[in-house]
N, C-alpha and C. Protein backbone atom coordinates (compact mmCIF):
# COMPACT_ATOMS: atom_id res chain seq x y z
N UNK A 1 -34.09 -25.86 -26.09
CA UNK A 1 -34.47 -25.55 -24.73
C UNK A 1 -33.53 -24.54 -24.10
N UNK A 2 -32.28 -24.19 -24.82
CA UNK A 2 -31.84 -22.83 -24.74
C UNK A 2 -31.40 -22.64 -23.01
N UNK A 3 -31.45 -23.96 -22.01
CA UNK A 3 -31.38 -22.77 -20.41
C UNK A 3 -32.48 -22.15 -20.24
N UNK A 4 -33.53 -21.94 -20.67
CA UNK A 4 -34.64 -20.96 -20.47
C UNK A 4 -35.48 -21.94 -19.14
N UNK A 5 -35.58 -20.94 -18.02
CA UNK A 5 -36.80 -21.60 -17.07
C UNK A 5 -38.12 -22.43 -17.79
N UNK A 6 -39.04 -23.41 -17.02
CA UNK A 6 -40.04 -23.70 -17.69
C UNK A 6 -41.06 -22.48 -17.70
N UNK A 7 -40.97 -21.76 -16.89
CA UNK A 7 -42.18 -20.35 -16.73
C UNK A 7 -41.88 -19.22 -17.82
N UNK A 8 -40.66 -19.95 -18.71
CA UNK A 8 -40.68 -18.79 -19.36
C UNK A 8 -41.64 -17.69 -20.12
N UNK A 9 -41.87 -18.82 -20.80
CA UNK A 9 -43.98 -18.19 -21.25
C UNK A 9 -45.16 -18.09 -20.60
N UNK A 10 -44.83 -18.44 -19.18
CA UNK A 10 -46.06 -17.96 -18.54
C UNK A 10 -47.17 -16.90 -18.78
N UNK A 11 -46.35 -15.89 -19.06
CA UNK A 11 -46.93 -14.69 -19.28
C UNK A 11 -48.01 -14.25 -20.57
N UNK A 12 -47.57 -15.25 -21.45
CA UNK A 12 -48.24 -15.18 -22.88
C UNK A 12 -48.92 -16.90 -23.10
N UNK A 13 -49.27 -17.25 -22.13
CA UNK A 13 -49.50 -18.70 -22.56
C UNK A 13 -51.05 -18.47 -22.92
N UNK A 14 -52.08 -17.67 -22.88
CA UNK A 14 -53.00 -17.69 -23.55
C UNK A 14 -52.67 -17.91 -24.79
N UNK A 15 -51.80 -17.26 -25.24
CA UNK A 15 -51.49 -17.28 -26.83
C UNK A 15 -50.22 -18.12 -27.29
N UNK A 16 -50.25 -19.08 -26.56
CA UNK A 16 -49.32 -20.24 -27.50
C UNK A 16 -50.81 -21.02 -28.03
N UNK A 17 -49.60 -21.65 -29.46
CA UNK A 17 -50.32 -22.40 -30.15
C UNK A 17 -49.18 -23.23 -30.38
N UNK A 18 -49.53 -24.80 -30.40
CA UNK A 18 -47.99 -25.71 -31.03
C UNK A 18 -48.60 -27.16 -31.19
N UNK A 19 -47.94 -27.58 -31.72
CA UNK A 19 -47.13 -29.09 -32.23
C UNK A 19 -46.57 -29.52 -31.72
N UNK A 20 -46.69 -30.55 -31.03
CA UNK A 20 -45.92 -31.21 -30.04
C UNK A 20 -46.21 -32.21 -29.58
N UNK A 21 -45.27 -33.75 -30.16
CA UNK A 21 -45.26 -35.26 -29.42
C UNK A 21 -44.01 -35.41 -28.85
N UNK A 22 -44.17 -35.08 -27.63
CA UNK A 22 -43.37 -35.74 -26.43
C UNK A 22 -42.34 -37.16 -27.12
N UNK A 23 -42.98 -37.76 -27.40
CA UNK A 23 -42.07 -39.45 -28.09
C UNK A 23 -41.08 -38.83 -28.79
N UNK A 24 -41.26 -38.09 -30.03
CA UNK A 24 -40.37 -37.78 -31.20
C UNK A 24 -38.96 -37.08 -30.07
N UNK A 25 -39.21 -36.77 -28.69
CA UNK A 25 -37.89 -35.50 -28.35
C UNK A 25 -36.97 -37.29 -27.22
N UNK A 26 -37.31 -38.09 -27.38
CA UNK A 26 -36.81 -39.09 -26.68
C UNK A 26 -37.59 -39.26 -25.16
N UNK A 27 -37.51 -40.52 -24.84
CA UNK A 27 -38.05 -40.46 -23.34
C UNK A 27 -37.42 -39.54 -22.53
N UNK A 28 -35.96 -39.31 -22.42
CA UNK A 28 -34.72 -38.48 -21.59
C UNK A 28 -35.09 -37.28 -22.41
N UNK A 29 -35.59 -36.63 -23.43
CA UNK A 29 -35.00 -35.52 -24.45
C UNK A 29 -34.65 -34.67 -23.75
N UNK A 30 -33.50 -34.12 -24.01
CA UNK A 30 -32.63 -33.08 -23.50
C UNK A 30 -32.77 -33.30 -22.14
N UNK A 31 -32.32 -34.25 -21.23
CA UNK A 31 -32.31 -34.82 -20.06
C UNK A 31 -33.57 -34.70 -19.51
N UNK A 32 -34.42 -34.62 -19.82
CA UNK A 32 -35.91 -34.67 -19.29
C UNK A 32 -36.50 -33.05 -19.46
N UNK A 33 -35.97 -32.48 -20.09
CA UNK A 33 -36.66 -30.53 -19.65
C UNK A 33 -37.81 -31.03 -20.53
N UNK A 34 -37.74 -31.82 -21.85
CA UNK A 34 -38.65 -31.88 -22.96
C UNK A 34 -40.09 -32.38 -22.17
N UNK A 35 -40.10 -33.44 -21.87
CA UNK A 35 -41.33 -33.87 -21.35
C UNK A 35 -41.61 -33.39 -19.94
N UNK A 36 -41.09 -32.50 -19.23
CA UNK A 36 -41.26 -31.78 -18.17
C UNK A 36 -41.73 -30.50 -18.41
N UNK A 37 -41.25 -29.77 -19.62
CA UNK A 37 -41.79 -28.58 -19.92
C UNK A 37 -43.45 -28.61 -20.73
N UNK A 38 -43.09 -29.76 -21.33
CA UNK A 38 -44.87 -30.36 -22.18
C UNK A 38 -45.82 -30.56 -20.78
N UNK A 39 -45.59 -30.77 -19.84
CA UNK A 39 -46.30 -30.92 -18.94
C UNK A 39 -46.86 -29.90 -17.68
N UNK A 40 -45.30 -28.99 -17.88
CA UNK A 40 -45.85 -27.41 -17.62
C UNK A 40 -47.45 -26.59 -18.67
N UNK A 41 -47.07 -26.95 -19.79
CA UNK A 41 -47.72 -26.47 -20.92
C UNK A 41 -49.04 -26.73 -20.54
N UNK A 42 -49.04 -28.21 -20.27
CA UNK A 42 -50.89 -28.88 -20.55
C UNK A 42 -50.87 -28.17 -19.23
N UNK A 43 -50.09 -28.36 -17.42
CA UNK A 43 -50.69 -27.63 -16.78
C UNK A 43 -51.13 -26.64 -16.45
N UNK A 44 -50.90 -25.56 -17.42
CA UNK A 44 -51.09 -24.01 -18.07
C UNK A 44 -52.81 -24.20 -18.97
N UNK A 45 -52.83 -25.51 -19.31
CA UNK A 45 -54.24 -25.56 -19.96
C UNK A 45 -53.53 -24.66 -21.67
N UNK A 46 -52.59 -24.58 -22.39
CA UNK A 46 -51.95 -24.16 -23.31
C UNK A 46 -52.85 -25.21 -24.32
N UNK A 47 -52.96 -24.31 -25.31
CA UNK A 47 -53.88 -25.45 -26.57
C UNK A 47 -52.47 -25.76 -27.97
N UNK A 48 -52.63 -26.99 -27.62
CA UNK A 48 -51.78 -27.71 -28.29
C UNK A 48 -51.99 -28.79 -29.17
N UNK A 49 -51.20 -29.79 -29.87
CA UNK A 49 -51.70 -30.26 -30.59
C UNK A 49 -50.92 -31.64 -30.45
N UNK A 50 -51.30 -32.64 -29.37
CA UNK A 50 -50.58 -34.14 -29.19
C UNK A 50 -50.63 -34.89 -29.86
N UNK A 51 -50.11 -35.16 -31.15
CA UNK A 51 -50.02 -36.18 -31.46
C UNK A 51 -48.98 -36.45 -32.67
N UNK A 52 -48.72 -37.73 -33.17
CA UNK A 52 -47.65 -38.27 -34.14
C UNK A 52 -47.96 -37.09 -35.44
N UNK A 53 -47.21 -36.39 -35.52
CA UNK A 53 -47.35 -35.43 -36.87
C UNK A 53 -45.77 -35.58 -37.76
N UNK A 54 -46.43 -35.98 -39.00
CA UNK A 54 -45.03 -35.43 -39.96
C UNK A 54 -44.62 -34.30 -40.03
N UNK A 55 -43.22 -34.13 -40.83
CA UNK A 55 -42.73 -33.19 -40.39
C UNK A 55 -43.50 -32.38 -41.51
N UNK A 56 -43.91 -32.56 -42.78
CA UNK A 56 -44.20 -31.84 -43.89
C UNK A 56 -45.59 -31.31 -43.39
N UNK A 57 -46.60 -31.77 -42.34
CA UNK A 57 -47.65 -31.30 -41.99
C UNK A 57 -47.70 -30.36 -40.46
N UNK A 58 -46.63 -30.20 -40.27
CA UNK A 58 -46.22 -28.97 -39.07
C UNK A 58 -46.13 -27.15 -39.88
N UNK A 59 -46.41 -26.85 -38.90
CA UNK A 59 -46.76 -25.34 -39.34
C UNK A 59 -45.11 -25.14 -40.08
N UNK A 60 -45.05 -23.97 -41.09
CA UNK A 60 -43.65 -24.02 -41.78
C UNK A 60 -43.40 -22.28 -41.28
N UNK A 61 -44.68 -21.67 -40.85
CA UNK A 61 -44.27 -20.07 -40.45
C UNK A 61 -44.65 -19.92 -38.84
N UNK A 62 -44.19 -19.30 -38.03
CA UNK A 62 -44.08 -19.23 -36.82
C UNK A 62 -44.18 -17.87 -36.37
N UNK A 63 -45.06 -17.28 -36.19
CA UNK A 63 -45.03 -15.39 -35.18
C UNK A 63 -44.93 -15.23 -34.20
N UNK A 64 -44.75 -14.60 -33.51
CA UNK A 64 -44.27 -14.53 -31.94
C UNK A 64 -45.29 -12.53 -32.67
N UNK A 65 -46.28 -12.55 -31.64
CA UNK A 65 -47.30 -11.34 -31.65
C UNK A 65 -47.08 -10.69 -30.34
């Protein structure tokens, strides 16, 4: 979470794509930015993917376009 604002991706949030269960980063994760920024995301309408995923079935390559 780097310090980065939650708006950081505002600008490109048509084009996020992710993986992401809230549980796995802790209820507190990283003092709360984790489940505060997941909630920026869904309120962006960002298409994502909620739920319990292993780690071997998460994307292994990542682009930033």
């Amino acid at each position: 979470m780097g310090g980065f604002a939650d708006t950081v991706l505002d600008n490109v949030s048509d084009r996020i794509r992710c993986v992401y269960w809230v549980p796995n980063w802790g209820k507190d994760g990283y003092g709360g930015r984790i489940p505060r920024f997941a909630q920026h995301l869904r309120d962006l309408n960002v298409k994502m993917k909620e739920q319990a995923t292993e780690h071997r079935y998460m994307p292994s390559l990542f682009f930033i376009l």
